[in-house]
Protein backbone atom coordinates (compact mmCIF):
# COMPACT_ATOMS: atom_id res chain seq x y z
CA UNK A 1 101.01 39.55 119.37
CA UNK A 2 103.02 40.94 122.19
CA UNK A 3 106.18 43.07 123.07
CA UNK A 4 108.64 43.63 120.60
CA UNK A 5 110.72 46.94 119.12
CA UNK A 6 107.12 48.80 118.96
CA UNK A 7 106.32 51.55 121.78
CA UNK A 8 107.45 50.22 125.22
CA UNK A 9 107.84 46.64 124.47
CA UNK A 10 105.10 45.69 126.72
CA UNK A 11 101.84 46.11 124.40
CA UNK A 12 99.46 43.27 122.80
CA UNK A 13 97.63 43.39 119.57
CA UNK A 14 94.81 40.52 118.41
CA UNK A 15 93.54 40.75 115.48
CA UNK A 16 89.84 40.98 114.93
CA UNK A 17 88.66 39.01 112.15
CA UNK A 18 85.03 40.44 111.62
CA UNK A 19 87.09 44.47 111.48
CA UNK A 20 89.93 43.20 109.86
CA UNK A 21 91.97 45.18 111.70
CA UNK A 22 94.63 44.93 115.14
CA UNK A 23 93.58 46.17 118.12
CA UNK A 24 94.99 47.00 121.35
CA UNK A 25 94.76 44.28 124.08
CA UNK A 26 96.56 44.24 127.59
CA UNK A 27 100.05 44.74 128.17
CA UNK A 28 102.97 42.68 130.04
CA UNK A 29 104.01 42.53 132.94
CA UNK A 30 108.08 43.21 131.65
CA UNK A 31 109.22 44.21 128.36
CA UNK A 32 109.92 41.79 125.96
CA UNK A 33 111.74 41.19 122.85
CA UNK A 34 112.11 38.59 121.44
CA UNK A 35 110.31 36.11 123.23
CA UNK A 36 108.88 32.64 122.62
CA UNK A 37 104.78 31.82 122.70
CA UNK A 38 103.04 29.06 122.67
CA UNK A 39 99.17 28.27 122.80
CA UNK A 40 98.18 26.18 126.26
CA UNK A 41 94.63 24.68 125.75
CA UNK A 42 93.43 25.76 129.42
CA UNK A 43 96.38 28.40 130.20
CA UNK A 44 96.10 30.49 126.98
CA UNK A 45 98.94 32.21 125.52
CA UNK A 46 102.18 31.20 127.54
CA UNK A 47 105.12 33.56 126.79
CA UNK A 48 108.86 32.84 128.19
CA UNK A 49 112.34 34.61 128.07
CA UNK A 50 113.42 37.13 125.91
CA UNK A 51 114.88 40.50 126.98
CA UNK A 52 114.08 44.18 128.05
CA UNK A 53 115.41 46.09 124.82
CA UNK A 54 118.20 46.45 126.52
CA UNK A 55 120.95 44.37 128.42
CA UNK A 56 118.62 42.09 130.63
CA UNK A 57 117.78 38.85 129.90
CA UNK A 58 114.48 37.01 131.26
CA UNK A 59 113.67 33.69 132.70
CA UNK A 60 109.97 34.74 133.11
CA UNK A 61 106.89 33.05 132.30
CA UNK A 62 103.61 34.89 131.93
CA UNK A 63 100.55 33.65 130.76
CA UNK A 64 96.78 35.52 129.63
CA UNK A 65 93.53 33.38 128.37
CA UNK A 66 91.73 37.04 127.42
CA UNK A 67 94.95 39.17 126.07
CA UNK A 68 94.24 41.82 128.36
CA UNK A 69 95.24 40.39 131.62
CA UNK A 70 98.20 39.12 132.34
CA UNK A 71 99.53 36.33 135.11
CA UNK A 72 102.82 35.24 136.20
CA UNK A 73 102.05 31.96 137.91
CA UNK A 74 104.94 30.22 137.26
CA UNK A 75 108.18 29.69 138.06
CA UNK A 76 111.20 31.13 136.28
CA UNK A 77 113.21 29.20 134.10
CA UNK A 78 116.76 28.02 135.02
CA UNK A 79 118.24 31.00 133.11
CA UNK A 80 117.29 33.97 130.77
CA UNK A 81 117.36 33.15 127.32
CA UNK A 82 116.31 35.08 124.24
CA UNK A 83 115.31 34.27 120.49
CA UNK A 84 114.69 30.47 121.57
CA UNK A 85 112.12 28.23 120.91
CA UNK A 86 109.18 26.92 122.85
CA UNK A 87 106.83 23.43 122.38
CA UNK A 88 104.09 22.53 124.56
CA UNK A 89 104.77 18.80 124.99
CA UNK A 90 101.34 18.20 126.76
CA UNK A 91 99.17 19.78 129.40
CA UNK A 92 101.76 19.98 131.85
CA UNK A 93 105.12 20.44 130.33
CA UNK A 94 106.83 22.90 128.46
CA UNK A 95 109.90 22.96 126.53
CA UNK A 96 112.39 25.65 125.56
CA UNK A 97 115.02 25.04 123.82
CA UNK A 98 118.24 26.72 122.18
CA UNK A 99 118.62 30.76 122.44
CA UNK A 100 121.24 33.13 123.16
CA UNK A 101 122.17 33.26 126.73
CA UNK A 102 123.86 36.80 126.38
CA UNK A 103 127.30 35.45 127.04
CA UNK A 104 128.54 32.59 124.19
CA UNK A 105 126.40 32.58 121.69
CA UNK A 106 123.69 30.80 120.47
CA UNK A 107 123.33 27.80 123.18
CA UNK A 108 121.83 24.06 122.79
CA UNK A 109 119.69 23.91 125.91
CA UNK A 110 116.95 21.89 126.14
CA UNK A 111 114.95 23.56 129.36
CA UNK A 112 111.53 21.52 130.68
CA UNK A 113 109.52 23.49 132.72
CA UNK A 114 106.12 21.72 134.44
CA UNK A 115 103.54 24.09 133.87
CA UNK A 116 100.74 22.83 136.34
């Protein structure tokens, strides 16, 4: 779990099942509210869009296989988007689709973005 209205936006929790408890991972690279995640099978944990908490949106991508390091390898989507959704269609492809843009409302944009 990562970002959110907690602290500074930018911490990550996992949860340790033998403890039964969260603990602190890494942290991003930006702040991030609601953002969209979605497992990669060789990447990890991809995370796009969302916003800073406060009036910017994001088009970045960051990804972390460990939860404590993080990597923005990628390229930015076509435009910041917030409280979408995200599928990974296969290794190499990812889609994001719908969101608020910050300007009309919630938007129907289908966005594929090649991964590797």
């Amino acid at each position: 779990m990562c970002g959110g209205n907690v602290g500074d936006g930018r911490q990550c929790y996992h949860y340790n099942t033998t403890k039964t408890v969260w603990v602190t991972a890494g942290r991003l690279s930006s702040r991030r509210r609601h953002a969209a995640y979605s497992v990669h099978p060789a990447l990890g944990l991809l995370i796009t869009g969302g916003n800073d908490g406060r009036s910017t949106l994001l088009a970045t991508v960051e990804s972390t296989t460990d939860g404590v390091e993080f990597k923005r390898d990628y390229a930015d989507m076509p435009q910041g988007t917030y409280s979408h959704c995200q599928v990974l269609v296969d290794r190499n492809t990812l889609m994001v689709l719908g969101g608020y843009d910050g300007t009309s409302g919630p938007t129907n944009r289908v966005d594929q973005l090649k991964i590797r």
